[in-house]
PDB file of N, CA and C in Angstrom:
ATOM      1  N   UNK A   1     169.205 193.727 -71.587  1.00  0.00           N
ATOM      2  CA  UNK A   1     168.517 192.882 -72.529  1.00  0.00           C
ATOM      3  C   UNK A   1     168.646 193.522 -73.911  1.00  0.00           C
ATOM      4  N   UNK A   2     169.148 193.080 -74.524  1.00  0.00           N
ATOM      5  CA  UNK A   2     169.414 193.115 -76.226  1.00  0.00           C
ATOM      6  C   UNK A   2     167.943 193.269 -76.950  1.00  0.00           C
ATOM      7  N   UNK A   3     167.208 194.157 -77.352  1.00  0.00           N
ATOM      8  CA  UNK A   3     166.093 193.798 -78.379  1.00  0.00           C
ATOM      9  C   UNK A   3     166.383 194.030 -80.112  1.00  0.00           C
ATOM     10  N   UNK A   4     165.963 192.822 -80.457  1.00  0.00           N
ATOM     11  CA  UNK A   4     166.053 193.112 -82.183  1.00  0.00           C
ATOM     12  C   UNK A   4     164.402 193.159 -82.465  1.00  0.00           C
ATOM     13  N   UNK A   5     164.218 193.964 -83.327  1.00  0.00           N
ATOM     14  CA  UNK A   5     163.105 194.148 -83.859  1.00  0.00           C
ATOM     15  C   UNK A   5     163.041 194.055 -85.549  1.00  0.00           C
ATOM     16  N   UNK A   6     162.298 193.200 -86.085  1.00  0.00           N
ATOM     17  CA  UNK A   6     162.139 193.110 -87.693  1.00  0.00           C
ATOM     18  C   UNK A   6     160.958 193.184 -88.244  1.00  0.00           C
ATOM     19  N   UNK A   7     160.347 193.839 -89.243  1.00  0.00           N
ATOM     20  CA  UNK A   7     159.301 194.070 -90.000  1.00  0.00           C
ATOM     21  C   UNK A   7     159.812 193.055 -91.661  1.00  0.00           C
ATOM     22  N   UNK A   8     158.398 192.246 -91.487  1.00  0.00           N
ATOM     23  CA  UNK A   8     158.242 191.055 -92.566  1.00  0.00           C
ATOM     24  C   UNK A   8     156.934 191.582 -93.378  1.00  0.00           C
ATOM     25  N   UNK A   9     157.038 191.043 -94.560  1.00  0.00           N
ATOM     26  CA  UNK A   9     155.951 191.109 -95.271  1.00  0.00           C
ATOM     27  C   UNK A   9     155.179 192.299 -95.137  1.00  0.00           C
ATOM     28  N   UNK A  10     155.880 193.993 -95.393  1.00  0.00           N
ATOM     29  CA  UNK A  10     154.915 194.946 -95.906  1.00  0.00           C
ATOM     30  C   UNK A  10     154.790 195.718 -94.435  1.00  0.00           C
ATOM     31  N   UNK A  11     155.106 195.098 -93.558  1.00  0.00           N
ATOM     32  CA  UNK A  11     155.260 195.778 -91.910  1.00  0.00           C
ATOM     33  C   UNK A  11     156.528 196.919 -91.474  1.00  0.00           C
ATOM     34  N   UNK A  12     156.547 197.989 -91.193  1.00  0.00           N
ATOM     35  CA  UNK A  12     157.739 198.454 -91.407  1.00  0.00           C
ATOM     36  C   UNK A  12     157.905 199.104 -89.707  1.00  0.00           C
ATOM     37  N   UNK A  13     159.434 198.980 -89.305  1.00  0.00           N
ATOM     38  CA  UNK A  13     159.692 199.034 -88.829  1.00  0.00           C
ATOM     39  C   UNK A  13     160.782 200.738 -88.328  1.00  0.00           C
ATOM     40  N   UNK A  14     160.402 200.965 -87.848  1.00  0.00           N
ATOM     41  CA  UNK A  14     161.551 202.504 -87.251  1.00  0.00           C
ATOM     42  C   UNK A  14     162.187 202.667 -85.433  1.00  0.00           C
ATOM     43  N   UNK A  15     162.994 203.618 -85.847  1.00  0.00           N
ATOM     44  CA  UNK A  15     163.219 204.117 -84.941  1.00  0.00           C
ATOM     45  C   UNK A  15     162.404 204.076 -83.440  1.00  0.00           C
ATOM     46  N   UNK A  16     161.234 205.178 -83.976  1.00  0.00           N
ATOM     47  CA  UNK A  16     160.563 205.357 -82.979  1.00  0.00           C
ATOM     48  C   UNK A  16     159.001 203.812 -82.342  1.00  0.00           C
ATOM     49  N   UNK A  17     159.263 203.084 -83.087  1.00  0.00           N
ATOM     50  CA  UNK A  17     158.694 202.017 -82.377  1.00  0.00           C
ATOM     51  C   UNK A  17     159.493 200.845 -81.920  1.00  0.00           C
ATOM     52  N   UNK A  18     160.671 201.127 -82.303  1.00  0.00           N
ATOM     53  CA  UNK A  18     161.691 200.863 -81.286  1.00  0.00           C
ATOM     54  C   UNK A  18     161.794 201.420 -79.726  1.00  0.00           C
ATOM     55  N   UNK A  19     161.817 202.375 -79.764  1.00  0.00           N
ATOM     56  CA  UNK A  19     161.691 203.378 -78.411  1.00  0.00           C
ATOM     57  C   UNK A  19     160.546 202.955 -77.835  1.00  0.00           C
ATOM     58  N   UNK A  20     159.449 202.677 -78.467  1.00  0.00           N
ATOM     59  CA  UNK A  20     158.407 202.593 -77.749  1.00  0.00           C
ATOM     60  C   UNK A  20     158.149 200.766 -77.161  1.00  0.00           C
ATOM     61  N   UNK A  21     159.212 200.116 -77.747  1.00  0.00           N
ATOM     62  CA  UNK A  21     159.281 198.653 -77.150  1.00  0.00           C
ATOM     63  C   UNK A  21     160.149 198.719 -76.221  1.00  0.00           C
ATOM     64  N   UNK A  22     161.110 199.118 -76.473  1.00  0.00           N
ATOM     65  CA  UNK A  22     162.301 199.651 -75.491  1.00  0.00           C
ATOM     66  C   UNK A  22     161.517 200.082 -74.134  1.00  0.00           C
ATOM     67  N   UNK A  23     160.886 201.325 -74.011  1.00  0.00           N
ATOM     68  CA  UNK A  23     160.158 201.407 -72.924  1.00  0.00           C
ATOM     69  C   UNK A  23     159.028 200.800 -72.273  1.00  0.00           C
ATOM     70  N   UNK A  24     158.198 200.009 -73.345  1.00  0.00           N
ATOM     71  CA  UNK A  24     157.020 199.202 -72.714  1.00  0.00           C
ATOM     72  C   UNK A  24     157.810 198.182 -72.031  1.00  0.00           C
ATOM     73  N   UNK A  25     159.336 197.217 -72.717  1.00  0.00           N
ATOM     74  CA  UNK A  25     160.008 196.399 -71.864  1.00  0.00           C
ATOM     75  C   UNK A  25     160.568 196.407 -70.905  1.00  0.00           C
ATOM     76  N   UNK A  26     161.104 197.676 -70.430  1.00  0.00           N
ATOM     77  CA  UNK A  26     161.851 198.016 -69.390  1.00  0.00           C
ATOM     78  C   UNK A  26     161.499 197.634 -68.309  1.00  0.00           C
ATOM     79  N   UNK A  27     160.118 196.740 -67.615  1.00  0.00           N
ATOM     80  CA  UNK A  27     160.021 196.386 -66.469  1.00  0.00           C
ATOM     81  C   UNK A  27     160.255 194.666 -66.596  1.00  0.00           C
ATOM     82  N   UNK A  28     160.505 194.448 -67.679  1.00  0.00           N
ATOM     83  CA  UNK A  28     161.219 192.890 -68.017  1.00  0.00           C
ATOM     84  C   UNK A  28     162.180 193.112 -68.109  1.00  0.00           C
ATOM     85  N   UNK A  29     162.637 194.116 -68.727  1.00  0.00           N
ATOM     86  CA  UNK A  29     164.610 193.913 -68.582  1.00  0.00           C
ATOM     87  C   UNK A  29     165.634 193.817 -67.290  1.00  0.00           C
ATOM     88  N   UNK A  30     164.181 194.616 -66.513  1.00  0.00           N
ATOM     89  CA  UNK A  30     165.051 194.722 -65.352  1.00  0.00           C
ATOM     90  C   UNK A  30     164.815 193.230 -64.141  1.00  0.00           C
ATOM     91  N   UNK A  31     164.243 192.240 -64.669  1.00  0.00           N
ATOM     92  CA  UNK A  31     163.995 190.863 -64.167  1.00  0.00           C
ATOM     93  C   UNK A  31     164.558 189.647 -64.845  1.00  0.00           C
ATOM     94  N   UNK A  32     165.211 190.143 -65.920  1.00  0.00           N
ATOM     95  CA  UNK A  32     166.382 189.058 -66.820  1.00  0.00           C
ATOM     96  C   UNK A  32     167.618 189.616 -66.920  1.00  0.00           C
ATOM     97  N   UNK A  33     168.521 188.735 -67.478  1.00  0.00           N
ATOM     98  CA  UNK A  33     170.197 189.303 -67.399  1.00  0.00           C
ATOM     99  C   UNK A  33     169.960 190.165 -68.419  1.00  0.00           C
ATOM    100  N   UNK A  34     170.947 190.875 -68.527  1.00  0.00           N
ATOM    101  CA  UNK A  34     171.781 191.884 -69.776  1.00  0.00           C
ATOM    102  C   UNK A  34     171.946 191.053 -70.430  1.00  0.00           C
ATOM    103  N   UNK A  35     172.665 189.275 -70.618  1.00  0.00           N
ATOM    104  CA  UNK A  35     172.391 188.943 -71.750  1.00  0.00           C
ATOM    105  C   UNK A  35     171.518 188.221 -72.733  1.00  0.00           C
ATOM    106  N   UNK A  36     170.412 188.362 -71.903  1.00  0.00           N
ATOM    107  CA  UNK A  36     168.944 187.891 -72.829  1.00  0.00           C
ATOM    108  C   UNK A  36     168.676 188.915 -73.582  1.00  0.00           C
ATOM    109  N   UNK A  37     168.305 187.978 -74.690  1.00  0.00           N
ATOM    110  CA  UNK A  37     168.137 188.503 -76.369  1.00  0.00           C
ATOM    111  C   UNK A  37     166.639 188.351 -76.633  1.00  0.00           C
ATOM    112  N   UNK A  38     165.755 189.428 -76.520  1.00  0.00           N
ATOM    113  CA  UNK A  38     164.559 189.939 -77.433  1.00  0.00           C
ATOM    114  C   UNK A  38     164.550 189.695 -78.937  1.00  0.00           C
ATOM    115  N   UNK A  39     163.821 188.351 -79.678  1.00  0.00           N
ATOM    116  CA  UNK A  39     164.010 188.868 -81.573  1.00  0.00           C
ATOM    117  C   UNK A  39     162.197 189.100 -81.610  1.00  0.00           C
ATOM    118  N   UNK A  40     162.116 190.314 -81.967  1.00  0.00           N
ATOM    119  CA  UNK A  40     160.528 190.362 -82.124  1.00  0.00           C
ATOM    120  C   UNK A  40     160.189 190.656 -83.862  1.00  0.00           C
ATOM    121  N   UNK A  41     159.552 189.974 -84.173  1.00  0.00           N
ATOM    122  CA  UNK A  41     158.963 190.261 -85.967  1.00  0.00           C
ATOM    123  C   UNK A  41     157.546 190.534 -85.834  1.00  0.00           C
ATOM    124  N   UNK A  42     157.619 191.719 -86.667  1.00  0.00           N
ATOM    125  CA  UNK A  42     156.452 192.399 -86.709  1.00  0.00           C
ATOM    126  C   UNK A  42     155.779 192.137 -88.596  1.00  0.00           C
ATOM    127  N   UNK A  43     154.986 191.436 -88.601  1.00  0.00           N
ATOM    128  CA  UNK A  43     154.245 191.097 -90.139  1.00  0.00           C
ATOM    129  C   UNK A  43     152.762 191.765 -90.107  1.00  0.00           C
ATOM    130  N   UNK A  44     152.208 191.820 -91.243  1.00  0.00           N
ATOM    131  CA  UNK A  44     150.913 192.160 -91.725  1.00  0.00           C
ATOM    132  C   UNK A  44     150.541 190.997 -92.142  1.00  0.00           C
ATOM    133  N   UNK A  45     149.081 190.694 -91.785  1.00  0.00           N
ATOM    134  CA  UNK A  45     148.329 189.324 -92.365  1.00  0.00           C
ATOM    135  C   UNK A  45     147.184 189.978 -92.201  1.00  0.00           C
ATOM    136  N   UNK A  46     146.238 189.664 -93.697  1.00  0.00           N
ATOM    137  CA  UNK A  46     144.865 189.682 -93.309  1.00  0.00           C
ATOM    138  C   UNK A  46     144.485 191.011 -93.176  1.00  0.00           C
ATOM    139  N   UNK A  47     144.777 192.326 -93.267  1.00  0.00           N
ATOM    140  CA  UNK A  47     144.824 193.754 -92.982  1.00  0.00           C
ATOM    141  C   UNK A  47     145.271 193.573 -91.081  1.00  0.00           C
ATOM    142  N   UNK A  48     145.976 192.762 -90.100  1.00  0.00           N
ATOM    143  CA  UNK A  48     146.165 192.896 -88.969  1.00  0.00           C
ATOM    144  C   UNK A  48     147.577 192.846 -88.913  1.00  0.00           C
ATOM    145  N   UNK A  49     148.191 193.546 -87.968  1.00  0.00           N
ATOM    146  CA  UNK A  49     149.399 192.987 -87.524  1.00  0.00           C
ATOM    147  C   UNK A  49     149.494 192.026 -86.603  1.00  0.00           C
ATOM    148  N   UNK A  50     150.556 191.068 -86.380  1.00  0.00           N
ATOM    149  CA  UNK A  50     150.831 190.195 -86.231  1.00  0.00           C
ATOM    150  C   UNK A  50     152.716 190.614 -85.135  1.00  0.00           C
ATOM    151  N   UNK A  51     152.543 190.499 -83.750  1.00  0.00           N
ATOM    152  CA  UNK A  51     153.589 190.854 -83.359  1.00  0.00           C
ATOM    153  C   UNK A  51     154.032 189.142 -82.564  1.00  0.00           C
ATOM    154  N   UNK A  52     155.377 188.907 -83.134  1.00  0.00           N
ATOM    155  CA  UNK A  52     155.823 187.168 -82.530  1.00  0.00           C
ATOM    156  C   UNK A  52     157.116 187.629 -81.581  1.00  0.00           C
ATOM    157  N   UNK A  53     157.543 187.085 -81.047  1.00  0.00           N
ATOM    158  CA  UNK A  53     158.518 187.375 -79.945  1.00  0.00           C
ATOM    159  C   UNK A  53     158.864 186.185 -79.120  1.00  0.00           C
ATOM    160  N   UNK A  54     160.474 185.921 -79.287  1.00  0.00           N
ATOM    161  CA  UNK A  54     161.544 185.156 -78.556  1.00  0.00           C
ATOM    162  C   UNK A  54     162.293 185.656 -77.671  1.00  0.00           C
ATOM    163  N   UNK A  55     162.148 185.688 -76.059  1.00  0.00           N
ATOM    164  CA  UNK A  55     162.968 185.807 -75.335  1.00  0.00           C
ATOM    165  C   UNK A  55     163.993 184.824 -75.001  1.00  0.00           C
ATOM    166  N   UNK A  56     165.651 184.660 -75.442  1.00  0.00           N
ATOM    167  CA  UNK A  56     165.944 183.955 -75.140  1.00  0.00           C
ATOM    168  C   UNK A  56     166.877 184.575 -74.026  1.00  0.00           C
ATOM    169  N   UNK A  57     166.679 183.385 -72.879  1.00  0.00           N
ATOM    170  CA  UNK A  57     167.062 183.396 -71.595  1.00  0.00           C
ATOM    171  C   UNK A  57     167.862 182.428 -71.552  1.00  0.00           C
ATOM    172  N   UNK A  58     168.974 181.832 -69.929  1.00  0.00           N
ATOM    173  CA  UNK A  58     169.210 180.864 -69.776  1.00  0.00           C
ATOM    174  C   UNK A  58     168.776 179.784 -69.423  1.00  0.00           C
ATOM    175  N   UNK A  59     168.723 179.056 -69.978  1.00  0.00           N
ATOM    176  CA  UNK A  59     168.314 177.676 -70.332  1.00  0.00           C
ATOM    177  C   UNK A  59     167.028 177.111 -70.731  1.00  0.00           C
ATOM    178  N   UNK A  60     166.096 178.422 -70.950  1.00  0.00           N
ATOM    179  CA  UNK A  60     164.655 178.605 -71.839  1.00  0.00           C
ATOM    180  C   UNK A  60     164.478 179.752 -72.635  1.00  0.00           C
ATOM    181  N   UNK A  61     163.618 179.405 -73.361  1.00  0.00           N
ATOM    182  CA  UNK A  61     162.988 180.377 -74.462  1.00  0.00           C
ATOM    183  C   UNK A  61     161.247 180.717 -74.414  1.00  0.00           C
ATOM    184  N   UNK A  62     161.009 181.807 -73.916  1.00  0.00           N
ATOM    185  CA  UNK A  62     160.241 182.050 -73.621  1.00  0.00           C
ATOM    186  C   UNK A  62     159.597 183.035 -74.926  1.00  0.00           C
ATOM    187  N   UNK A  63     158.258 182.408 -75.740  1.00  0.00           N
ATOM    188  CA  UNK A  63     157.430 182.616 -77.011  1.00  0.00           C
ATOM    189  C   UNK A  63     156.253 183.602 -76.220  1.00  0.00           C
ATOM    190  N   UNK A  64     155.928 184.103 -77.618  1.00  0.00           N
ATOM    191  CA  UNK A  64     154.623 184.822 -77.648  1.00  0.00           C
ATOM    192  C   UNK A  64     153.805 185.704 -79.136  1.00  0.00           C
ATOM    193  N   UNK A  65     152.946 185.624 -79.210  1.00  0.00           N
ATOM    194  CA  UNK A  65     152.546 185.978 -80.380  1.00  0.00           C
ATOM    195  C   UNK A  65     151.383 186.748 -80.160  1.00  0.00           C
ATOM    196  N   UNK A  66     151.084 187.646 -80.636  1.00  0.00           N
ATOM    197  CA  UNK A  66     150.170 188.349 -80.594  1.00  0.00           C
ATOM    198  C   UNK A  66     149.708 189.484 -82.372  1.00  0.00           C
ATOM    199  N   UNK A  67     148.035 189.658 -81.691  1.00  0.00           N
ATOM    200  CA  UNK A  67     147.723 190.323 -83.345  1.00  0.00           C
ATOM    201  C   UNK A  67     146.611 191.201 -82.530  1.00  0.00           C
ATOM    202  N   UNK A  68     146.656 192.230 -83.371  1.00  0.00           N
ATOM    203  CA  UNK A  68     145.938 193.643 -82.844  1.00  0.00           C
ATOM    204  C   UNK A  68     145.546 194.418 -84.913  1.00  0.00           C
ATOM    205  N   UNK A  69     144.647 195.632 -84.848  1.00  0.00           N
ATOM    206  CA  UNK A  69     144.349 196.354 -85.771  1.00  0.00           C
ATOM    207  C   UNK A  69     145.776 197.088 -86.622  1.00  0.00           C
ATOM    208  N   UNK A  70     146.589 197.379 -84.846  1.00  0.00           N
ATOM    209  CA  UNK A  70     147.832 198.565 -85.312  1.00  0.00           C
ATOM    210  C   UNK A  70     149.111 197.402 -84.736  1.00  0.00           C
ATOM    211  N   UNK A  71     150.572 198.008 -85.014  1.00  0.00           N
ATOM    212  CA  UNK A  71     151.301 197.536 -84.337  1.00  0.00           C
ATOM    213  C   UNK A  71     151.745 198.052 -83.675  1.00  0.00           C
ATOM    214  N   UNK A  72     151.400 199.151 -82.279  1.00  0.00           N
ATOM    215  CA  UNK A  72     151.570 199.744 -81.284  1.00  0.00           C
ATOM    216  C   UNK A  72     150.516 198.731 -80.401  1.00  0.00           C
ATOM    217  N   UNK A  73     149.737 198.450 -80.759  1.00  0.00           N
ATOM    218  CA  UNK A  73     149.073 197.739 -79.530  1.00  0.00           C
ATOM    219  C   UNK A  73     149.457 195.779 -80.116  1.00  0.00           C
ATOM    220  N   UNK A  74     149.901 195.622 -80.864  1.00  0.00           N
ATOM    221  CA  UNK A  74     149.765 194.196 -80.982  1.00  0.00           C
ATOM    222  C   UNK A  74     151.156 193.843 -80.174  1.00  0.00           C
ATOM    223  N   UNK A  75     152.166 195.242 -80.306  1.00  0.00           N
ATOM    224  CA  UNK A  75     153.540 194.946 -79.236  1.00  0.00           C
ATOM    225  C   UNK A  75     152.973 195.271 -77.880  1.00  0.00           C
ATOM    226  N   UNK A  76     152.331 196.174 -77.221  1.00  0.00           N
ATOM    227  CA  UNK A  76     151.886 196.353 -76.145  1.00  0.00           C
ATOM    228  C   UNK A  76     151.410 194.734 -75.823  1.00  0.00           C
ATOM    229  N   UNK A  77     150.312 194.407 -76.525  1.00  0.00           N
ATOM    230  CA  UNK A  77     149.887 193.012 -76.234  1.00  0.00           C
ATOM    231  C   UNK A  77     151.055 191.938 -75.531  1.00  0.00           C
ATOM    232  N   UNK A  78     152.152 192.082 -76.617  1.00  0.00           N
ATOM    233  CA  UNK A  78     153.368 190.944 -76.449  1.00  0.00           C
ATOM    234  C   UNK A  78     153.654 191.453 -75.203  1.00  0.00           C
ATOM    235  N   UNK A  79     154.083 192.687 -75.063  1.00  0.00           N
ATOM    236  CA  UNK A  79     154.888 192.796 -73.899  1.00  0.00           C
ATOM    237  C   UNK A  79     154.245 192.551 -72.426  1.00  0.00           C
ATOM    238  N   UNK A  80     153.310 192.608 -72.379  1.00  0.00           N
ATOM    239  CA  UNK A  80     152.375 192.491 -71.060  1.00  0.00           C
ATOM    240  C   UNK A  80     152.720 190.722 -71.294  1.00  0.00           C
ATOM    241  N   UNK A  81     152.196 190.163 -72.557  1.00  0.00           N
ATOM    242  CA  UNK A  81     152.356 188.400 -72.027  1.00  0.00           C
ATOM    243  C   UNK A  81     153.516 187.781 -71.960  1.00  0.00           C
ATOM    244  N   UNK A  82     154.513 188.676 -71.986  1.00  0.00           N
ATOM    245  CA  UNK A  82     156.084 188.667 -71.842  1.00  0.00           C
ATOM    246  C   UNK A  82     156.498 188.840 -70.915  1.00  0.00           C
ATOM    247  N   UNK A  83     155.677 189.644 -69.957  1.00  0.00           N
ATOM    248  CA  UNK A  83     156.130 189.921 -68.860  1.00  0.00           C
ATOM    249  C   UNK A  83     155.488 189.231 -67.822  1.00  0.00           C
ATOM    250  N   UNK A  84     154.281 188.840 -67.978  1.00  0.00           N
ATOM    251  CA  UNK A  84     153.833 187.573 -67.473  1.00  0.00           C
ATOM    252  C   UNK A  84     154.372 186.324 -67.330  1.00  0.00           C
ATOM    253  N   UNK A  85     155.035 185.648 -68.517  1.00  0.00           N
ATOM    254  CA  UNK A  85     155.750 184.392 -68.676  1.00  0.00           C
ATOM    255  C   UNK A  85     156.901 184.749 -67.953  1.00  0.00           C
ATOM    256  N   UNK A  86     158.041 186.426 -67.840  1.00  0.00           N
ATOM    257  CA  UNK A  86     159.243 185.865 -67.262  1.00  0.00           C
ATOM    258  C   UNK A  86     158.664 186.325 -65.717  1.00  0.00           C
ATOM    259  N   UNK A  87     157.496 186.387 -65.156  1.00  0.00           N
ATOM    260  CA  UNK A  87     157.421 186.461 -63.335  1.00  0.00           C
ATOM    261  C   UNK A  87     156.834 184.742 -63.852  1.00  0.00           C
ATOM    262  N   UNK A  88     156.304 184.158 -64.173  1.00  0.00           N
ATOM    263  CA  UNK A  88     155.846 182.892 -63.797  1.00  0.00           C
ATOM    264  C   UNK A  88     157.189 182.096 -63.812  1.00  0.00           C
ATOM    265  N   UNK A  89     158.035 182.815 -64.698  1.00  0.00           N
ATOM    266  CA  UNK A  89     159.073 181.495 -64.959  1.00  0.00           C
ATOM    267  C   UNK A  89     160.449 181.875 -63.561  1.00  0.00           C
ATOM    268  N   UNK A  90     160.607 183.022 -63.110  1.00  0.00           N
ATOM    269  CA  UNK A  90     161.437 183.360 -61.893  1.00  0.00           C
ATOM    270  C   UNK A  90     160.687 183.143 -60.692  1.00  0.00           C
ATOM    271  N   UNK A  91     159.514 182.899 -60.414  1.00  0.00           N
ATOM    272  CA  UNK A  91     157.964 182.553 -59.276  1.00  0.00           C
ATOM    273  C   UNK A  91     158.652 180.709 -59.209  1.00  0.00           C
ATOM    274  N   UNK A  92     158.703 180.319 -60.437  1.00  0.00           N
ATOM    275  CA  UNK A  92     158.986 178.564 -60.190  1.00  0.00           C
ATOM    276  C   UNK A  92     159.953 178.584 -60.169  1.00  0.00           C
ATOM    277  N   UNK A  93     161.483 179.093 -60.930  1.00  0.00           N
ATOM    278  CA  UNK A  93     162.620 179.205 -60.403  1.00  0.00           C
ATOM    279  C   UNK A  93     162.982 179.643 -58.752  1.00  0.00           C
ATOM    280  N   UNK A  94     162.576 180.282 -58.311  1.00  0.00           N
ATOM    281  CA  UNK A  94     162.580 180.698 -56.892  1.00  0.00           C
ATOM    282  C   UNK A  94     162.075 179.499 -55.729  1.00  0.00           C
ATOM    283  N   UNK A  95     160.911 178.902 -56.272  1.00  0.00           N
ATOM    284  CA  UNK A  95     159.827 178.123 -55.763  1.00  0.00           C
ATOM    285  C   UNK A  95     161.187 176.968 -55.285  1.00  0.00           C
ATOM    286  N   UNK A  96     161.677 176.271 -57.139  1.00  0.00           N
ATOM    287  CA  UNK A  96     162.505 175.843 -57.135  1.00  0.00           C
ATOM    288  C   UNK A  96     164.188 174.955 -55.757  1.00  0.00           C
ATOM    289  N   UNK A  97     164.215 176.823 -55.659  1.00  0.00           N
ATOM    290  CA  UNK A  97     165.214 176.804 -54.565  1.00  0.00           C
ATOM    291  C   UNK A  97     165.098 176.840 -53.055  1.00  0.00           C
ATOM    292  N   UNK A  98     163.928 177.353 -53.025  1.00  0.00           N
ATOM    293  CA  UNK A  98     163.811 177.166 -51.838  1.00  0.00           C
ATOM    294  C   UNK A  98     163.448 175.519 -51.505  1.00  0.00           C
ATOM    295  N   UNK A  99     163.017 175.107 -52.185  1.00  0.00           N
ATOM    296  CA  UNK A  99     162.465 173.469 -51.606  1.00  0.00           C
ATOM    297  C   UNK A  99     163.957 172.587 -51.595  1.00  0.00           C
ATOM    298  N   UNK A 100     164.873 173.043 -52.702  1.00  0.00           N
ATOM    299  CA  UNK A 100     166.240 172.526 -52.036  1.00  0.00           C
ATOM    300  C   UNK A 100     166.747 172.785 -51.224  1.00  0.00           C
ATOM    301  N   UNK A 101     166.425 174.181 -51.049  1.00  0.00           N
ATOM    302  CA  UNK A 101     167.521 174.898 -49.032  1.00  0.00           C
ATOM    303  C   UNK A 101     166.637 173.922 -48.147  1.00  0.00           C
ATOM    304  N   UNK A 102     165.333 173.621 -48.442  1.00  0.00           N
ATOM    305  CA  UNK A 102     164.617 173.284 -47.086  1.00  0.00           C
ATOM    306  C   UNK A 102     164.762 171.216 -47.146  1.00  0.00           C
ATOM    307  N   UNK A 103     165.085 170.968 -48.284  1.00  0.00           N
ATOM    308  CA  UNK A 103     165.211 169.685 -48.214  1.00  0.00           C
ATOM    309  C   UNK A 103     167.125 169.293 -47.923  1.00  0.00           C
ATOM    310  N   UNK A 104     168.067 170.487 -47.937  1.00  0.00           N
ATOM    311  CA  UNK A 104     169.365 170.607 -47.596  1.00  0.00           C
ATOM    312  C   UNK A 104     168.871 170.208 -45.731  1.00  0.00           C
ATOM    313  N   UNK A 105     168.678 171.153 -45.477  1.00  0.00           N
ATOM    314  CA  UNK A 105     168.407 171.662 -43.913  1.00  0.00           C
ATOM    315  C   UNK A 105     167.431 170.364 -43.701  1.00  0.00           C
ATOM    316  N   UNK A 106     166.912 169.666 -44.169  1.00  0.00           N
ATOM    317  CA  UNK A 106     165.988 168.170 -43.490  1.00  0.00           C
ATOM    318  C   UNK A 106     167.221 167.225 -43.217  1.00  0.00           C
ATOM    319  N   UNK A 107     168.079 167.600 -44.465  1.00  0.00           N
ATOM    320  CA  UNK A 107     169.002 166.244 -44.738  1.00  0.00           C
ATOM    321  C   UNK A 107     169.671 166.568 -43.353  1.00  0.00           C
ATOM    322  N   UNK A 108     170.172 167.854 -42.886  1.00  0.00           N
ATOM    323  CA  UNK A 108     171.438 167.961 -42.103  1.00  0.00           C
ATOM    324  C   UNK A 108     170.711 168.141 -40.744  1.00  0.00           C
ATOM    325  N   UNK A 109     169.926 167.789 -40.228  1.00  0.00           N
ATOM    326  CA  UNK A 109     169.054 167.891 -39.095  1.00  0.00           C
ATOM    327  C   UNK A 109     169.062 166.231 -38.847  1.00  0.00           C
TER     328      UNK A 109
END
């Protein structure tokens, strides 16, 4: 999984909170392809940060937005409801297939 990370409006962005998205994601990367693309923007509003995030996957895009005091926890935030949306969205993809194997196997019975 590809992550881009950008700091808007006065939010700044490094290295090392890179690393630290990099590793909070790593139990989503390993449940989407290599080529799903992370764009996360990190802004200041209001004295809060503001962390937004696009997973794009195949054939959805899976959003999230989140706001916290710091931006170590407003990405923590994202990534937990990020990782929520891609088990709900592989839970109904799965769900998905099996009701076709089992409606295959009705047809051929």
């Amino acid at each position: 999984m590809r992550i881009v990370l950008k700091g808007r409006g006065g939010a700044t962005t490094d290295d090392e909170l890179l690393s630290k998205v990099e590793k909070k994601l790593g139990k989503v990367a390993r449940q989407v392809s290599p080529l799903a693309e992370l764009n996360i923007e990190l802004r200041e509003e209001r004295g809060e940060q503001v962390a937004d995030g696009a997973l794009k996957l195949k054939g959805v895009t899976l959003r999230a937005s989140e706001r916290a005091s710091d931006a170590g926890h407003a990405l923590n935030l994202l990534a937990d409801d990020l990782a929520r949306q891609v088990k709900k969205h592989r839970d109904k993809r799965r769900g998905r297939r099996e009701a076709q194997r089992a409606a295959a196997q009705q047809q051929a019975v």
